[in-house]
Protein backbone atom coordinates (compact mmCIF):
# COMPACT_ATOMS: atom_id res chain seq x y z
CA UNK A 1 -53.08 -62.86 24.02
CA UNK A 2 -54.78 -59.91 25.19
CA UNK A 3 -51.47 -59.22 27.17
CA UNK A 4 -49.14 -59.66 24.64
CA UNK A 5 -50.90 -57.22 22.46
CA UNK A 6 -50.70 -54.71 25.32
CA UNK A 7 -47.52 -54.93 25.45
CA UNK A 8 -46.62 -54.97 21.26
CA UNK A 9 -48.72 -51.92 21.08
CA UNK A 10 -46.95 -50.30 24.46
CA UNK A 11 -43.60 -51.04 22.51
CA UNK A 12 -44.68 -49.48 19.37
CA UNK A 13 -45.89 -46.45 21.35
CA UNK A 14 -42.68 -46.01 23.56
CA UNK A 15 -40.73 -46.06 20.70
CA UNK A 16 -42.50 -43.31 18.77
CA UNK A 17 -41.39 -40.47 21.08
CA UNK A 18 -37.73 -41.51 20.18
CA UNK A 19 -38.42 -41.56 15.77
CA UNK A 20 -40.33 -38.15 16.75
CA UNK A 21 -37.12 -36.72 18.61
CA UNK A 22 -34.42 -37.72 15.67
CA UNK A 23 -36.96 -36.79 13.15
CA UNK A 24 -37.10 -33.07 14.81
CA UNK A 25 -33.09 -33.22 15.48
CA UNK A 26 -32.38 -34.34 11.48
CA UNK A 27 -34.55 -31.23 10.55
CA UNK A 28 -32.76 -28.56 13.36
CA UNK A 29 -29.69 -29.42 11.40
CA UNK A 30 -31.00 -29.06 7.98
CA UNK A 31 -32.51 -25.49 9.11
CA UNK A 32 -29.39 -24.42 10.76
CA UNK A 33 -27.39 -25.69 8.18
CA UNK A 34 -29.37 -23.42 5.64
CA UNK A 35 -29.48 -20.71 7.99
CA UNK A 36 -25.46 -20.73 8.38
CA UNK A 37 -25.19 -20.23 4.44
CA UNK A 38 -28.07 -17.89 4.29
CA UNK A 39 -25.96 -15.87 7.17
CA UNK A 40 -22.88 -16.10 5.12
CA UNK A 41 -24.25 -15.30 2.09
CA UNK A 42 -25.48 -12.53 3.39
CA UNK A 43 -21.89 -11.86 4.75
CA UNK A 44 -20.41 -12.16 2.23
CA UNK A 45 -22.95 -9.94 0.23
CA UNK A 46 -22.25 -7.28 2.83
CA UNK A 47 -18.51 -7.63 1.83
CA UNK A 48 -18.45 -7.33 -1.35
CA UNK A 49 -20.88 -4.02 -1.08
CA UNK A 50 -18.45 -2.58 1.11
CA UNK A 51 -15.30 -3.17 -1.12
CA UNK A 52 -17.30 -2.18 -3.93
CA UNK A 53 -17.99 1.36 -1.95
CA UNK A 54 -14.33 1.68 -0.63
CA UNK A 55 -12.70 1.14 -4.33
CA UNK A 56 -15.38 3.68 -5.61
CA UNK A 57 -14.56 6.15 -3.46
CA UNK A 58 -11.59 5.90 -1.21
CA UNK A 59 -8.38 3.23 -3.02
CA UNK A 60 -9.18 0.61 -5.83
CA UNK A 61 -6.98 -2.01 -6.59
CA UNK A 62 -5.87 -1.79 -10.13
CA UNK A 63 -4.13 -4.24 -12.15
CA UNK A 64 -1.41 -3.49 -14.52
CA UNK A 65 -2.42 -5.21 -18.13
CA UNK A 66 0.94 -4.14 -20.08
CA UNK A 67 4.65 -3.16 -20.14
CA UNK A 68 4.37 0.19 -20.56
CA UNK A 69 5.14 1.74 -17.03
CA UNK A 70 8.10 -0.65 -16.63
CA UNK A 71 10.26 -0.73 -14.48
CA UNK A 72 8.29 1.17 -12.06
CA UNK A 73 5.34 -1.28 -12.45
CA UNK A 74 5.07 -4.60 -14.21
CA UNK A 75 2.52 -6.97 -15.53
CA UNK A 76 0.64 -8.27 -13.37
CA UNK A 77 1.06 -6.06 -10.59
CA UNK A 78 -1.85 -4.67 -8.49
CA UNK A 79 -1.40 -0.97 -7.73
CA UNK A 80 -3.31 0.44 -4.90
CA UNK A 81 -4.82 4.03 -6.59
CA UNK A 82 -5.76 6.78 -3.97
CA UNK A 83 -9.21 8.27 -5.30
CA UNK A 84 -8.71 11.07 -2.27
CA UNK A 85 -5.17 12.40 -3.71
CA UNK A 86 -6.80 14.87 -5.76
CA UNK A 87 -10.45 15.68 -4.51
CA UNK A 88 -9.54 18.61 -2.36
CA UNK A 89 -8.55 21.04 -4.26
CA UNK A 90 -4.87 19.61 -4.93
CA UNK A 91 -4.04 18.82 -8.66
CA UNK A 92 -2.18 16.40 -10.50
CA UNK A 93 2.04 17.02 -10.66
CA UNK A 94 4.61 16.02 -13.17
CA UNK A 95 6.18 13.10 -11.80
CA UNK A 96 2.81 11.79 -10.37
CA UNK A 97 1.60 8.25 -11.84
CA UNK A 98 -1.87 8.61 -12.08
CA UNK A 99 -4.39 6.09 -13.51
CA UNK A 100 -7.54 8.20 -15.47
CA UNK A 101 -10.18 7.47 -18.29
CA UNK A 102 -8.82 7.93 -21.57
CA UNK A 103 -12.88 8.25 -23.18
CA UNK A 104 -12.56 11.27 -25.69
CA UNK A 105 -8.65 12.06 -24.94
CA UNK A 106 -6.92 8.11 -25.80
CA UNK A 107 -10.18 6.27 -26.96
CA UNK A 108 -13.55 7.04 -28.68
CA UNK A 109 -16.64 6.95 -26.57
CA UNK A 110 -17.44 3.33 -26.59
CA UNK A 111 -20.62 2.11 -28.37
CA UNK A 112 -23.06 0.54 -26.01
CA UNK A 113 -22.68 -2.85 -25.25
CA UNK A 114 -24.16 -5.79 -22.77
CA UNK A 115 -25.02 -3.81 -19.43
CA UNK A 116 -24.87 -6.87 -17.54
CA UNK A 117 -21.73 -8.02 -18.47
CA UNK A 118 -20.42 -4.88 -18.25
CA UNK A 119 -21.53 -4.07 -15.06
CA UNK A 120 -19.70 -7.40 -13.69
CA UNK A 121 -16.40 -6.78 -15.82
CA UNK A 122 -16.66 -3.23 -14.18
CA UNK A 123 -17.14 -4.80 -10.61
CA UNK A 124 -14.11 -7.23 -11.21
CA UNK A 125 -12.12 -4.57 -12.24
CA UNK A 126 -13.04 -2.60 -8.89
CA UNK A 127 -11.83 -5.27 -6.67
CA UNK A 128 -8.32 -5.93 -8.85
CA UNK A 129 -9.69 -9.50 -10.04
CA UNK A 130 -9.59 -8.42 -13.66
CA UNK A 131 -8.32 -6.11 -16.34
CA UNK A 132 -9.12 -2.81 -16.12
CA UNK A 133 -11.71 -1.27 -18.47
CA UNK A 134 -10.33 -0.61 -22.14
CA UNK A 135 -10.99 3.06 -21.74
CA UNK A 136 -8.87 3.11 -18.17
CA UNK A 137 -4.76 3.83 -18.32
CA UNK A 138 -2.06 4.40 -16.58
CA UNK A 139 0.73 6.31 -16.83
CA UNK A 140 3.07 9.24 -15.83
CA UNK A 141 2.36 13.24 -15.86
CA UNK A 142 4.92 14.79 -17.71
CA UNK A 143 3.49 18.25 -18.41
CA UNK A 144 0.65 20.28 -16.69
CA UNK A 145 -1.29 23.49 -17.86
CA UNK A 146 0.92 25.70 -19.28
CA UNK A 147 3.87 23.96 -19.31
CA UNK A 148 6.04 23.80 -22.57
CA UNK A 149 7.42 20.22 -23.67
CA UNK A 150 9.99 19.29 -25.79
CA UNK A 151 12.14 16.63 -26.86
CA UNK A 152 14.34 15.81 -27.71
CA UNK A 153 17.92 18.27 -26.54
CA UNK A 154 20.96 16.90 -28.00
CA UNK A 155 21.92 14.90 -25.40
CA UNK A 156 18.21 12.76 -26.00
CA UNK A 157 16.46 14.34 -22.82
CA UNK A 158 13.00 15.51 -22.38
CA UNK A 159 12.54 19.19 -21.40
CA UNK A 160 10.24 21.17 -19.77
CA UNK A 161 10.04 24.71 -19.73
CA UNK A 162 13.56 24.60 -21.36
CA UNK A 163 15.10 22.43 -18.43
CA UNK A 164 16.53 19.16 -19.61
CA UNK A 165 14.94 16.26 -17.43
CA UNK A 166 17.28 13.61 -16.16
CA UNK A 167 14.10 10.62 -16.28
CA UNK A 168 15.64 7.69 -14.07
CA UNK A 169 12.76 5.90 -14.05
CA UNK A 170 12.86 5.31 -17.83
CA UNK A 171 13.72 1.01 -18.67
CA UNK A 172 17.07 1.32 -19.03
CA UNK A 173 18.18 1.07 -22.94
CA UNK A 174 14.87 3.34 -23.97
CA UNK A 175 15.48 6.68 -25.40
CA UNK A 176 12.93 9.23 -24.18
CA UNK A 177 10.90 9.71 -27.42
CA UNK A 178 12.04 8.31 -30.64
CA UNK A 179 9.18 10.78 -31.84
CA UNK A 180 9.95 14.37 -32.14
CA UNK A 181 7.92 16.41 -30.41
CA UNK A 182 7.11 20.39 -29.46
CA UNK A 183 3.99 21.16 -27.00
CA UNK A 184 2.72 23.90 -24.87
CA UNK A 185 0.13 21.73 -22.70
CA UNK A 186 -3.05 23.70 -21.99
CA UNK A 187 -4.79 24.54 -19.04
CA UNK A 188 -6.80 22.07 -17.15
CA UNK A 189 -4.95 18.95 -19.24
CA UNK A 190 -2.17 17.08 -18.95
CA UNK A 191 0.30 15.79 -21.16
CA UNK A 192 1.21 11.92 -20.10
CA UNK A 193 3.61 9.25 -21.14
CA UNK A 194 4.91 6.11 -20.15
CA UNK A 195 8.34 4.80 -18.30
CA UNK A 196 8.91 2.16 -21.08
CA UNK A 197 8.49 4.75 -23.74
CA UNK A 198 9.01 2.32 -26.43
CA UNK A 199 5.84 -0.24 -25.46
CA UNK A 200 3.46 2.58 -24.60
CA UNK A 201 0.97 3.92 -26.28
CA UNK A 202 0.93 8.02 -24.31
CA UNK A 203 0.33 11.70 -25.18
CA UNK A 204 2.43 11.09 -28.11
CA UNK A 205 0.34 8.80 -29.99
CA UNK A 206 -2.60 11.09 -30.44
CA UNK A 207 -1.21 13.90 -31.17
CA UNK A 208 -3.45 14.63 -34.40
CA UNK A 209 -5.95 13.21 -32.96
CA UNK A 210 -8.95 15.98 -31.38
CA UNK A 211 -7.29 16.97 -28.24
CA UNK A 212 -3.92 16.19 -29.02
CA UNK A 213 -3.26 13.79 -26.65
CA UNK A 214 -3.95 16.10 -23.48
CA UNK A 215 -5.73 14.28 -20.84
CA UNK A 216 -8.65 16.61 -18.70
CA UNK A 217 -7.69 16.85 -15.48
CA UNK A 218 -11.12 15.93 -14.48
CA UNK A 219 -10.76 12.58 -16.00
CA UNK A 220 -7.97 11.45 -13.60
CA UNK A 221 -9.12 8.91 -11.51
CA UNK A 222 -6.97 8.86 -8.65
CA UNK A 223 -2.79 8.47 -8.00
CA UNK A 224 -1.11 5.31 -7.72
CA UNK A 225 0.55 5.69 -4.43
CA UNK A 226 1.16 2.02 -3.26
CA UNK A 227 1.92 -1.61 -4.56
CA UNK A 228 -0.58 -4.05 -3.18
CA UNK A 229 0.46 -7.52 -5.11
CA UNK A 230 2.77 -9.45 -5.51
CA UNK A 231 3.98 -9.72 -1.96
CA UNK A 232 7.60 -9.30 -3.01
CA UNK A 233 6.74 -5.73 -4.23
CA UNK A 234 4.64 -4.29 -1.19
CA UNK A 235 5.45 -0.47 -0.67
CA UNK A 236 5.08 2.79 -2.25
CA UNK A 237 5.44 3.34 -5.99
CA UNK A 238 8.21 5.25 -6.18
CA UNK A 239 8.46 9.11 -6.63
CA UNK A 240 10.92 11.14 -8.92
CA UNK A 241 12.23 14.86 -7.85
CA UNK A 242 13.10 14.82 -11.62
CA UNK A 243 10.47 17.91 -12.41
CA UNK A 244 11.53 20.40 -9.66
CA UNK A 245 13.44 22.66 -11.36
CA UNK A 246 10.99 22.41 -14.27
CA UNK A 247 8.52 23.84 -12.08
CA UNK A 248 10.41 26.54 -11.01
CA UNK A 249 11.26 27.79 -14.39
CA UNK A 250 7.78 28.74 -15.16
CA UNK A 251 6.96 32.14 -14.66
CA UNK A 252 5.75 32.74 -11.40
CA UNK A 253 7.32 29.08 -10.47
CA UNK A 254 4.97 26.75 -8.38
CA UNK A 255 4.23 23.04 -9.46
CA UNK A 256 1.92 23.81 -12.19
C-alpha cells in the first residue's frame, strides 16, 4: 500500500511541472497578444499624429461637398491642397483654385459650439474622411488687388482690366454671371467665383454684405494642385492661361 501511494503521489507530482508549463505558455500568449495591440495602437496613434501634422502644414486632403467647381472638380472628389504654394512670399493668381476660410468674408464668425465634437469633425476633415468645415470653400480667383472686374461684355464674357476672358473651364451651357456686376478688387483680397457659376454661391453673392465678397488673402488656405480620389481622376487639377493678358493690361503689368 505504502508503494502504491508512492507512486500515486510521484504521478501527481510529475505531472505538475507539465500544468505549470501550459499554464505559463497560455499566459505568454495572452501578454503578447496584448502587447501586439498595445504596439499597434500605439502605431497607429503615431500615424494618425503624423497625418494630422502633414495636412496641417504641408497638403490636406479635401473633399469636394458640392457642384459648384464643376467640371473641373466634382462631388465627391478629394483634392490634394498644397499649404506651401503660398507661404513664401508668392501670392494667390487669377486662374488659381484655391480652398480658404470664408469666417467674416462668406460666413459669420460661428457661435461656439461642442469642442469635442468639433475638434473630431475638424480632424476628419484633415485627413479627407469628411466634409469640410462650413466656414471652408473652394473656388477660383478671378480678380486680385487692384484689378477691375466686370461682366458682363456683349458677347456674355467676364473682363478684367477691360480684357474679355475666354473661361473654358466654365460647365458648358452656364453663362458667366447671370448677375451684373462692376468691381475694382482691393488690395490684399481677392475676388472668387465658381466654374459652375449657376450652383455656386462666390464673390457675387455677398456683395452687400461687409466686405463685399472679397476674400483676405491671408485667409487662403492653400492651392488645390492635385486630384487624390477617385482613382480614375488622379493628376493635376487643371490650369487656365485664360488671365494672361488680363495681367498684362494693368498698369505696370505683372500677375497682380
Amino acid at each position: 500500500m505504502d508503494t502504491e501511494a508512492r507512486l500515486t503521489q510521484r504521478g501527481r507530482s510529475s505531472s505538475e511541472p507539465g500544468e505549470e508549463r501550459s499554464r505559463f505558455a497560455r499566459f505568454r500568449a495572452v501578454a503578447g497578444g496584448a502587447l501586439s495591440w498595445r504596439r499597434a495602437g500605439l502605431l497607429g496613434a503615431a500615424c494618425t499624429a503624423f497625418l494630422l501634422l502633414f495636412s496641417h502644414y504641408v497638403v490636406q486632403p479635401f473633399l469636394i461637398p458640392s457642384r459648384s467647381m464643376e467640371p473641373t472638380l466634382r462631388v465627391g472628389d478629394r483634392v490634394l491642397v498644397n499649404k506651401l504654394a503660398y507661404r513664401f512670399g508668392d501670392e494667390p493668381r487669377r486662374g488659381d483654385v484655391v480652398v480658404f476660410d470664408g469666417t467674416g468674408s462668406f460666413v459669420r464668425e460661428a457661435a461656439g459650439g461642442d469642442p469635442v465634437g468639433g475638434l473630431l469633425r475638424g480632424a476628419a476633415a484633415a485627413l479627407g474622411l469628411a466634409e469640410p468645415a462650413e466656414t471652408d470653400f473652394v473656388k477660383r480667383v478671378v480678380g486680385v488687388g487692384g484689378d477691375d472686374v466686370v461682366c458682363c461684355d456683349a458677347r456674355g464674357r467676364l473682363s478684367v482690366n477691360g480684357v474679355p476672358v475666354d473661361e473654358e473651364y466654365l460647365k458648358p451651357g452656364d453663362a458667366a454671371s447671370r448677375v451684373p456686376f462692376r468691381i475694382v478688387v482691393p488690395l490684399g483680397t481677392l475676388w472668387v467665383m465658381g466654374d459652375h457659376r449657376s450652383q455656386s454661391r462666390d464673390s457675387r453673392d455677398h456683395l452687400g454684405d461687409p466686405g463685399g465678397g472679397m476674400v483676405p488673402v491671408d485667409k487662403v488656405i492653400g492651392r488645390a494642385d492635385w486630384l487624390g480620389w477617385p482613382a480614375t481622376r488622379w493628376g493635376t487639377v487643371p490650369g487656365t492661361a485664360a488671365f494672361e493678358q488680363a495681367g498684362a493690361a494693368r498698369p505696370g503689368g505683372g500677375h497682380g
